[in-house]
PDB file of N, CA and C in Angstrom:
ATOM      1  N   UNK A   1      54.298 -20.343  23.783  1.00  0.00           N
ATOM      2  CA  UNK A   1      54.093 -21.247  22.675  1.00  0.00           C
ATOM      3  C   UNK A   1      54.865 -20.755  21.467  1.00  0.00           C
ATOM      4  N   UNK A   2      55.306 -21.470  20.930  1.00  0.00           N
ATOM      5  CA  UNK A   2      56.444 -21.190  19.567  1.00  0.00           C
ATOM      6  C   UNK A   2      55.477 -22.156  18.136  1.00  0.00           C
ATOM      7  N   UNK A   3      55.496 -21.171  17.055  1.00  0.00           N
ATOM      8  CA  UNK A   3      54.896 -21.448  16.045  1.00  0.00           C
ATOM      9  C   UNK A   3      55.926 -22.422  15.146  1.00  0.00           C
ATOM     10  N   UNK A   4      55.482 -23.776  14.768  1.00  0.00           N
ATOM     11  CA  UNK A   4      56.613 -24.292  13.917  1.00  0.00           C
ATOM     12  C   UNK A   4      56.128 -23.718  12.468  1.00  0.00           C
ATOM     13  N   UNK A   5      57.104 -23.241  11.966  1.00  0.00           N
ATOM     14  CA  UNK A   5      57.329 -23.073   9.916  1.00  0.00           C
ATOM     15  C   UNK A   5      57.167 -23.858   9.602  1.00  0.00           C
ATOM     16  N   UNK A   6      56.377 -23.654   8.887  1.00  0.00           N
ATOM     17  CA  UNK A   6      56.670 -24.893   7.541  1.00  0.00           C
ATOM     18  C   UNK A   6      56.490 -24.221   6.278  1.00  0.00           C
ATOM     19  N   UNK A   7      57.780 -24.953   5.193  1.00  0.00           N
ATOM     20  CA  UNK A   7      57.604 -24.332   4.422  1.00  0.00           C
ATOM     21  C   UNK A   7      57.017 -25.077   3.114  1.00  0.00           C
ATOM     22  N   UNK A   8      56.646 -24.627   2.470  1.00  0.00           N
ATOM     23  CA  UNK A   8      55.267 -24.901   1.397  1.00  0.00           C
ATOM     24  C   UNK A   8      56.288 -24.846  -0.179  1.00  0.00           C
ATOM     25  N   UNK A   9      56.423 -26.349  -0.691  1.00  0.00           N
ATOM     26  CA  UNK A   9      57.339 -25.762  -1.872  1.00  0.00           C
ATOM     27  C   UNK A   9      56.065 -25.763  -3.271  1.00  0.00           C
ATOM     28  N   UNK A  10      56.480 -25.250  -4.404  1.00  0.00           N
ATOM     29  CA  UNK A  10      55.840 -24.806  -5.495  1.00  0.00           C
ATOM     30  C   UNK A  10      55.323 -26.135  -5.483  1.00  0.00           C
ATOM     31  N   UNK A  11      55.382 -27.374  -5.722  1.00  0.00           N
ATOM     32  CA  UNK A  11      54.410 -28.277  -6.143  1.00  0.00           C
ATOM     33  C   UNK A  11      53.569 -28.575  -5.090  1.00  0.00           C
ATOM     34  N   UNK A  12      53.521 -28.319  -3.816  1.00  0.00           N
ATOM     35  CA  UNK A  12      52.539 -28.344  -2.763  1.00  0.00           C
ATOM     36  C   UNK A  12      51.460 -27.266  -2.997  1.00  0.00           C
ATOM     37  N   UNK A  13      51.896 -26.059  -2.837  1.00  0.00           N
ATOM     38  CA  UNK A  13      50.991 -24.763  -3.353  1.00  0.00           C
ATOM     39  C   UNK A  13      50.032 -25.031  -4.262  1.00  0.00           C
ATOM     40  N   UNK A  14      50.785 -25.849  -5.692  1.00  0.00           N
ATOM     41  CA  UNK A  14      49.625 -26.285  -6.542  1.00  0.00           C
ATOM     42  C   UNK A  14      48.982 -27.161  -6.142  1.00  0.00           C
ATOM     43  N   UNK A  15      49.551 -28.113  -5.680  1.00  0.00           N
ATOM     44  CA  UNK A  15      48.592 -29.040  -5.257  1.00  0.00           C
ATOM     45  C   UNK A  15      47.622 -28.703  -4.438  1.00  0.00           C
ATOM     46  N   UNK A  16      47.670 -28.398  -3.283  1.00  0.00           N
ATOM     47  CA  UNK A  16      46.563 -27.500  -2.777  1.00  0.00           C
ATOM     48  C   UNK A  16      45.702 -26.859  -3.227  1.00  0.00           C
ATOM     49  N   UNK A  17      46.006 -25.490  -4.204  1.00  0.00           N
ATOM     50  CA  UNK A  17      45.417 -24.878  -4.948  1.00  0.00           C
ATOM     51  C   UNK A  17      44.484 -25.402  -5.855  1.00  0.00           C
ATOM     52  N   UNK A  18      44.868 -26.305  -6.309  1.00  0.00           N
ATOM     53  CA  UNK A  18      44.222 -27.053  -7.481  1.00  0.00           C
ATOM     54  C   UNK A  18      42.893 -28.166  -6.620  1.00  0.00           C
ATOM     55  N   UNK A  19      43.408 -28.561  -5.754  1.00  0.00           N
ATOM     56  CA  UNK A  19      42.392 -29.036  -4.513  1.00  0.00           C
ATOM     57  C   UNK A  19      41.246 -28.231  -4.282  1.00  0.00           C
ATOM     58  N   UNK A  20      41.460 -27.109  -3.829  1.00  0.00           N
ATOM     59  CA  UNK A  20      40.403 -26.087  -3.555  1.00  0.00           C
ATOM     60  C   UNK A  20      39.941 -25.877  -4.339  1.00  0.00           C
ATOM     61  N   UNK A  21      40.452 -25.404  -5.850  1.00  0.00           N
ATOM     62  CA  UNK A  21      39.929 -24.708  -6.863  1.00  0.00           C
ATOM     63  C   UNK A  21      38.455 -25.859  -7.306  1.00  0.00           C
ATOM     64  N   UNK A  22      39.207 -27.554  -7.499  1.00  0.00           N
ATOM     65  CA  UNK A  22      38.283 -28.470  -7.337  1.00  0.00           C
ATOM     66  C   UNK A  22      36.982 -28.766  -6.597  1.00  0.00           C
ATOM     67  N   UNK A  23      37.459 -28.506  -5.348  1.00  0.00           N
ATOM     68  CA  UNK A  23      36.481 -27.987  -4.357  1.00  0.00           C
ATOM     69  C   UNK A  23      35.340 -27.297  -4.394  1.00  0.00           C
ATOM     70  N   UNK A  24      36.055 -26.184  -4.743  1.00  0.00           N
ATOM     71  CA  UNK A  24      35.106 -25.015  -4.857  1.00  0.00           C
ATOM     72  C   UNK A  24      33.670 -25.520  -6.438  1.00  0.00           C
ATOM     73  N   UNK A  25      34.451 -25.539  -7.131  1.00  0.00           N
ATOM     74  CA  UNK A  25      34.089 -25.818  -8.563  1.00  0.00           C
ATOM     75  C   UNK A  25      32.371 -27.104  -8.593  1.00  0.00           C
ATOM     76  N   UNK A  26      33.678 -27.916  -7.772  1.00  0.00           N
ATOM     77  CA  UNK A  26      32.015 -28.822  -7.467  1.00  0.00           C
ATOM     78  C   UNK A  26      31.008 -28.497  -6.501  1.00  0.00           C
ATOM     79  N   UNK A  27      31.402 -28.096  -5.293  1.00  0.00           N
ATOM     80  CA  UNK A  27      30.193 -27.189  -4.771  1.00  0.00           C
ATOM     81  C   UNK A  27      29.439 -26.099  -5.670  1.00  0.00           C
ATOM     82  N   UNK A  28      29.651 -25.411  -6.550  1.00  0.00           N
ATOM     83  CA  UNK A  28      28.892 -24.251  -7.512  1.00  0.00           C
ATOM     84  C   UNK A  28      28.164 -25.408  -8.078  1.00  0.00           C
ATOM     85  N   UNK A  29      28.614 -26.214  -8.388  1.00  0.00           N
ATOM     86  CA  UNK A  29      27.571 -27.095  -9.509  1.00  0.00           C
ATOM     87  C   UNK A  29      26.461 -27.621  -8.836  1.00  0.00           C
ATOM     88  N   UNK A  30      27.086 -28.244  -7.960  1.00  0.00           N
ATOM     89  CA  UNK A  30      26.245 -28.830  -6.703  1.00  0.00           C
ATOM     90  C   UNK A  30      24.475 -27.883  -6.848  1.00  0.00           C
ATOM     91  N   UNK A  31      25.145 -26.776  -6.662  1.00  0.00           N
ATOM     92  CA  UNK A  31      24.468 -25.633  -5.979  1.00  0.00           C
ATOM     93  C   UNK A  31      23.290 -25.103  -7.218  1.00  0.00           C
ATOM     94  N   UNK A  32      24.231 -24.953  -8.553  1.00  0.00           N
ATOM     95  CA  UNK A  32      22.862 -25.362  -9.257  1.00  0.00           C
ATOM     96  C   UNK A  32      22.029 -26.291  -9.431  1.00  0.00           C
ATOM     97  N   UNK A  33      22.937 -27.319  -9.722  1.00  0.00           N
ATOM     98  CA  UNK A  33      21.611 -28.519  -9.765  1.00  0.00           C
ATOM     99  C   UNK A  33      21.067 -28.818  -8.692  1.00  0.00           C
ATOM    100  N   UNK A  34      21.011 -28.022  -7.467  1.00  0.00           N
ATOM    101  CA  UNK A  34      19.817 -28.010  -6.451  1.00  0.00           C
ATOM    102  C   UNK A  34      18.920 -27.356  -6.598  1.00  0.00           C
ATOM    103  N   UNK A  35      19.472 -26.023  -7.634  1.00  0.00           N
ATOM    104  CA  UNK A  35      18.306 -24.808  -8.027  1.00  0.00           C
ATOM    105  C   UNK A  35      17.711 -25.626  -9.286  1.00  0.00           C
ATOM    106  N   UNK A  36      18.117 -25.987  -9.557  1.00  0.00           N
ATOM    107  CA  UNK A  36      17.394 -26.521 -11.327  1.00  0.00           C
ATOM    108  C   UNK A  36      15.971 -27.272 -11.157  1.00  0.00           C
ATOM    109  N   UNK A  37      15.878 -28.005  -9.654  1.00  0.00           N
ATOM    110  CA  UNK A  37      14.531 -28.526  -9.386  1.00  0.00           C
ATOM    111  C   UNK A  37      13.329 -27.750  -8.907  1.00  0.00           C
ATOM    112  N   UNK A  38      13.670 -26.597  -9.066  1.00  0.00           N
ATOM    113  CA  UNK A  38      13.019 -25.698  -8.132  1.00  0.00           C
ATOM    114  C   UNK A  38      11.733 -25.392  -9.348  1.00  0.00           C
ATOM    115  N   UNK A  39      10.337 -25.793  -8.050  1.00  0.00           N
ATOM    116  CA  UNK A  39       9.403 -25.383  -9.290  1.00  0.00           C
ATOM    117  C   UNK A  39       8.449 -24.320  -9.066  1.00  0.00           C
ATOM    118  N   UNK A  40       7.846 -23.822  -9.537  1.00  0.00           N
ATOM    119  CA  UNK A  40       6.746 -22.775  -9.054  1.00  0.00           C
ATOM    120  C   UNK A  40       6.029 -23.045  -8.449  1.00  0.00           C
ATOM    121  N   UNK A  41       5.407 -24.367  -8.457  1.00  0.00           N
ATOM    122  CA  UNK A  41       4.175 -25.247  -7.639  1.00  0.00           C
ATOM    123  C   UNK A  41       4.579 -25.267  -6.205  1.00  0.00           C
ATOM    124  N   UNK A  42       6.360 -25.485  -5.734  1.00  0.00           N
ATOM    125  CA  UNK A  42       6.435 -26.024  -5.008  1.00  0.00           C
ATOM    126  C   UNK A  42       6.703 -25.408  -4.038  1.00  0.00           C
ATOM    127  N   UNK A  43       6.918 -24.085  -4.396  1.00  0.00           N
ATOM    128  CA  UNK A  43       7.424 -22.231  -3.863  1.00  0.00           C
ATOM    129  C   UNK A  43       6.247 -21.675  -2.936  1.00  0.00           C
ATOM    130  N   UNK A  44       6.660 -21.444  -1.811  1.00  0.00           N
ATOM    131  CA  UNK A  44       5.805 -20.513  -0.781  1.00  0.00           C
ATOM    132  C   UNK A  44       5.116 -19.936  -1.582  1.00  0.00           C
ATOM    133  N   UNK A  45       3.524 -19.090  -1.270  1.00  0.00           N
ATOM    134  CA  UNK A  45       3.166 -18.137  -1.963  1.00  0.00           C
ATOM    135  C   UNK A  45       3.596 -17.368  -1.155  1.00  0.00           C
ATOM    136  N   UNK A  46       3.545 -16.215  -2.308  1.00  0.00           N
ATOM    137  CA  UNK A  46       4.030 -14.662  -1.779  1.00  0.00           C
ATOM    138  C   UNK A  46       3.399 -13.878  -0.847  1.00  0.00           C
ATOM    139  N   UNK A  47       3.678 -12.877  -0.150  1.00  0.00           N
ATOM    140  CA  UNK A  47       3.434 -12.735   0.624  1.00  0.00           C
ATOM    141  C   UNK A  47       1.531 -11.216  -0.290  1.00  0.00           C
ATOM    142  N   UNK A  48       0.638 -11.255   0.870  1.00  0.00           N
ATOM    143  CA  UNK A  48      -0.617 -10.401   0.110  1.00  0.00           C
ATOM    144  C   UNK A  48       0.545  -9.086  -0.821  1.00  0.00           C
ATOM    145  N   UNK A  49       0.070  -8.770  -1.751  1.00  0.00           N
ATOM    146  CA  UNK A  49       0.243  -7.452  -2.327  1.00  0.00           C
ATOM    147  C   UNK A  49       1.587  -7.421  -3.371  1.00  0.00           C
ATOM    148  N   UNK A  50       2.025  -8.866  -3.205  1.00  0.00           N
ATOM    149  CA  UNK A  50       3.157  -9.173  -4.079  1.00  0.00           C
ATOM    150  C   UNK A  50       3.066  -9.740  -4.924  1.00  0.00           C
ATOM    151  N   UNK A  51       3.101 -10.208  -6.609  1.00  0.00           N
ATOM    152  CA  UNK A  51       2.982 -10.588  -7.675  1.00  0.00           C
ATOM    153  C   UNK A  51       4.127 -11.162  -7.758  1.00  0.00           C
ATOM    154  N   UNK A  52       3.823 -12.478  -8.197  1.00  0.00           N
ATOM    155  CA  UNK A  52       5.051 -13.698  -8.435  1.00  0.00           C
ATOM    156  C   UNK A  52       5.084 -13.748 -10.050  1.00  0.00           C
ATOM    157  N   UNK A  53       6.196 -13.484 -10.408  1.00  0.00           N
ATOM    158  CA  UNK A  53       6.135 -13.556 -12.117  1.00  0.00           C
ATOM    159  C   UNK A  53       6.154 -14.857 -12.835  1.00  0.00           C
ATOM    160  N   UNK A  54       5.888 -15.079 -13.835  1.00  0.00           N
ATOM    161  CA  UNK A  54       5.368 -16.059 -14.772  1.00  0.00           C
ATOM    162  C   UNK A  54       6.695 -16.694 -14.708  1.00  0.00           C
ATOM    163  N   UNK A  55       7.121 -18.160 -14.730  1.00  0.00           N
ATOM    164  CA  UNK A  55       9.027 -19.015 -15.019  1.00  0.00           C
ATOM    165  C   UNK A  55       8.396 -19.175 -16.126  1.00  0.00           C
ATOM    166  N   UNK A  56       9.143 -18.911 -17.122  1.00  0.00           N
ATOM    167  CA  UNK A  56      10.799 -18.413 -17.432  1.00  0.00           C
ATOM    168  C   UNK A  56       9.772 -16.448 -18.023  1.00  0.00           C
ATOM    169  N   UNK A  57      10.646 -15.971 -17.553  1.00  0.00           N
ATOM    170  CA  UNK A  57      10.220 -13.963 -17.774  1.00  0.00           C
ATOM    171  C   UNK A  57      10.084 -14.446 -19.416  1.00  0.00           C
ATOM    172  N   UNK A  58       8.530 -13.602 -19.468  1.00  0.00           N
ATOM    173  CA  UNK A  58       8.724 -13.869 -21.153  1.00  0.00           C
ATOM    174  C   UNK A  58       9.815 -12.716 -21.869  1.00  0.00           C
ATOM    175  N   UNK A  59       9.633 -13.047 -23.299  1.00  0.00           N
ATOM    176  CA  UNK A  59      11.483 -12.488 -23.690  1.00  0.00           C
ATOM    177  C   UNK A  59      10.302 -12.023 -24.754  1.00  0.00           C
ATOM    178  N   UNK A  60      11.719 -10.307 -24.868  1.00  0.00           N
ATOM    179  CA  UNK A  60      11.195  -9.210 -25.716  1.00  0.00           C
ATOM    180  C   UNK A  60      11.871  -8.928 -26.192  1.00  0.00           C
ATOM    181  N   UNK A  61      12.176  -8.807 -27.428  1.00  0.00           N
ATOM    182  CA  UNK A  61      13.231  -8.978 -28.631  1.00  0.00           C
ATOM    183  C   UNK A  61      13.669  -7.488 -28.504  1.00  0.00           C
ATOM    184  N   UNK A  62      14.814  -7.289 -28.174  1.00  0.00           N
ATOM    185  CA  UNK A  62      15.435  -5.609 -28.041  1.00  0.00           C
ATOM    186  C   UNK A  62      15.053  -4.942 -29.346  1.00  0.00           C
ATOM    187  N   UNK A  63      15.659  -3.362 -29.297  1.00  0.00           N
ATOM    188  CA  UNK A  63      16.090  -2.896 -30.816  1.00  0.00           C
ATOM    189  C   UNK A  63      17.272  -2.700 -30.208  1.00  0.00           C
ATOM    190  N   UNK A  64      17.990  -3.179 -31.427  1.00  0.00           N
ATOM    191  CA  UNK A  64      19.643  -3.114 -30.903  1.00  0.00           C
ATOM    192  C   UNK A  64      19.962  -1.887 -30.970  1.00  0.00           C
ATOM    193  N   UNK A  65      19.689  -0.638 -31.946  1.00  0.00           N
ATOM    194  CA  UNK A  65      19.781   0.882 -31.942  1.00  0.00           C
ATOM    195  C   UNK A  65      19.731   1.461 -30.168  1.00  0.00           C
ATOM    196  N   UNK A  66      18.394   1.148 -30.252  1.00  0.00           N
ATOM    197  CA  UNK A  66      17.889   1.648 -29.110  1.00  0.00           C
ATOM    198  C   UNK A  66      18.753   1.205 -27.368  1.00  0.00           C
ATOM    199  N   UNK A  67      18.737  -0.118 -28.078  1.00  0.00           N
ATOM    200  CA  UNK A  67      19.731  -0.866 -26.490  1.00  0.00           C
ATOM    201  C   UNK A  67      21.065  -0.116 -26.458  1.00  0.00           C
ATOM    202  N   UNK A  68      21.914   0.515 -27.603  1.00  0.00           N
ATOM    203  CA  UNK A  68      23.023   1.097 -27.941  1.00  0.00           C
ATOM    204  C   UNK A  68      23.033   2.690 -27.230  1.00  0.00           C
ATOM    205  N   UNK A  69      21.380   3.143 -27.668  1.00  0.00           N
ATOM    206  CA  UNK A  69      21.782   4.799 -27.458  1.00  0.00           C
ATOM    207  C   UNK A  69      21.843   4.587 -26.168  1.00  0.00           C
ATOM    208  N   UNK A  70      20.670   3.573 -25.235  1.00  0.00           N
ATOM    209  CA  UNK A  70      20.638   3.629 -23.963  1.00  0.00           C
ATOM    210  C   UNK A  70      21.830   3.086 -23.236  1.00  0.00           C
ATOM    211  N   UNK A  71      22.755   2.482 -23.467  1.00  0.00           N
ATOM    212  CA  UNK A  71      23.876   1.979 -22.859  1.00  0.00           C
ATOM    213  C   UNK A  71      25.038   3.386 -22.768  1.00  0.00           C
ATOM    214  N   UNK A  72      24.856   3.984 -24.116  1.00  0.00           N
ATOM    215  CA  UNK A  72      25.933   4.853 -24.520  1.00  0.00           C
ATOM    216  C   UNK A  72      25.341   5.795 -23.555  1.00  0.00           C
ATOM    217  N   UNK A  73      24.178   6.239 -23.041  1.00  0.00           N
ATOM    218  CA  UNK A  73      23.614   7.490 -22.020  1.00  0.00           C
ATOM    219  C   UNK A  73      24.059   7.373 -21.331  1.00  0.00           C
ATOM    220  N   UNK A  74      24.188   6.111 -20.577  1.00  0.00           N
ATOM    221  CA  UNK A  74      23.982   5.978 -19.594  1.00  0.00           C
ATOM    222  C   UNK A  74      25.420   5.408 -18.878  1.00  0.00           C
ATOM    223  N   UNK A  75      26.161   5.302 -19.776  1.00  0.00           N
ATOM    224  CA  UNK A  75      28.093   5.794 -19.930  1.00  0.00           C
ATOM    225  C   UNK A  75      28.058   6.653 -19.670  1.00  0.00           C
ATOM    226  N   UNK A  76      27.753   7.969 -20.643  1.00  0.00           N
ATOM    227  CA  UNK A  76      28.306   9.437 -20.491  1.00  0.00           C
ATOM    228  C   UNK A  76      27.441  10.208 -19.388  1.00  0.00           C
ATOM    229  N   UNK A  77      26.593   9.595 -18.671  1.00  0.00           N
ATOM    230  CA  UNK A  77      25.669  10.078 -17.486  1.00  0.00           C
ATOM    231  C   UNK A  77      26.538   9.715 -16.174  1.00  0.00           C
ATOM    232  N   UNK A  78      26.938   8.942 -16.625  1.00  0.00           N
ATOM    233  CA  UNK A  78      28.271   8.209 -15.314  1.00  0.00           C
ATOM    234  C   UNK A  78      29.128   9.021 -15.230  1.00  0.00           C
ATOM    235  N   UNK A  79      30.045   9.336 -16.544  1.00  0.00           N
ATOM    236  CA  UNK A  79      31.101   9.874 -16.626  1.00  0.00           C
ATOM    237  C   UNK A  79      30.969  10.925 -16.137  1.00  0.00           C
ATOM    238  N   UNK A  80      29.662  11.904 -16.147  1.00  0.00           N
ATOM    239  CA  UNK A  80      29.374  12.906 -16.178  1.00  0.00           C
ATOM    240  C   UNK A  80      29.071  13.214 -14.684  1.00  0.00           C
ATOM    241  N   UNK A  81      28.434  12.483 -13.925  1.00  0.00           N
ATOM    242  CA  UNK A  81      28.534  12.369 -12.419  1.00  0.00           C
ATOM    243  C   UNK A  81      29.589  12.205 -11.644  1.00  0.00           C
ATOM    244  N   UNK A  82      30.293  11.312 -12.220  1.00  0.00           N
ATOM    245  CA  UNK A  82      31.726  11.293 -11.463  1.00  0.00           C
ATOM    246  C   UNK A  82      32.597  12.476 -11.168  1.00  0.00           C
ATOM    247  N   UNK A  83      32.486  12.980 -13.022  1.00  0.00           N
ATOM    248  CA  UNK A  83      33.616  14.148 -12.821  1.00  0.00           C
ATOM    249  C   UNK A  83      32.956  15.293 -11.969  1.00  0.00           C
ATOM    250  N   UNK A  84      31.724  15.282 -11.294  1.00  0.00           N
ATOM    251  CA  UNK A  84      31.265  16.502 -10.900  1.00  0.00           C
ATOM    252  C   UNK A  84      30.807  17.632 -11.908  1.00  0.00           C
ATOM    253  N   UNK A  85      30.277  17.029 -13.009  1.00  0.00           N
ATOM    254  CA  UNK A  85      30.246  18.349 -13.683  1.00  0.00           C
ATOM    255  C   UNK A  85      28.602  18.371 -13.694  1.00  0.00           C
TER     256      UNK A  85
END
């Protein structure tokens, strides 16, 4: 069996590309607004010994200091593992 070439010029490539990219783009959306109906009522319960958290996680106002030192640790804790020291 012999493979025929074909060759693919720059405005095909895009076109294609731009096809898929389309593609793709509307399936993600798709995909949320299938999650967006999703309700707590309507959700399996969990299984014994597991705690299902409250929709939407209640929100806890950072300290931005604090969110800073802990980000910056936890940089130089990295850095610091990596290099082996």
């Amino acid at each position: 069996m012999s493979r025929q070439q074909t060759s693919l010029s720059r405005k095909g490539f895009l076109k294609r590309s731009g096809a898929s990219l389309l593609t793709l783009s509307m399936a993600a959306g798709l995909g949320g607004a299938a999650l967006a109906g999703c309700d707590k009522d309507k959700i399996a319960d969990a299984p014994d010994g597991i705690e299902v958290p409250d929709w939407p996680y209640n929100y806890v106002k950072l300290d931005p200091e604090a969110a800073a030192q802990r980000a910056y640790d936890g940089y130089q804790r990295r850095i610091h593992d990596d290099l082996g020291g």
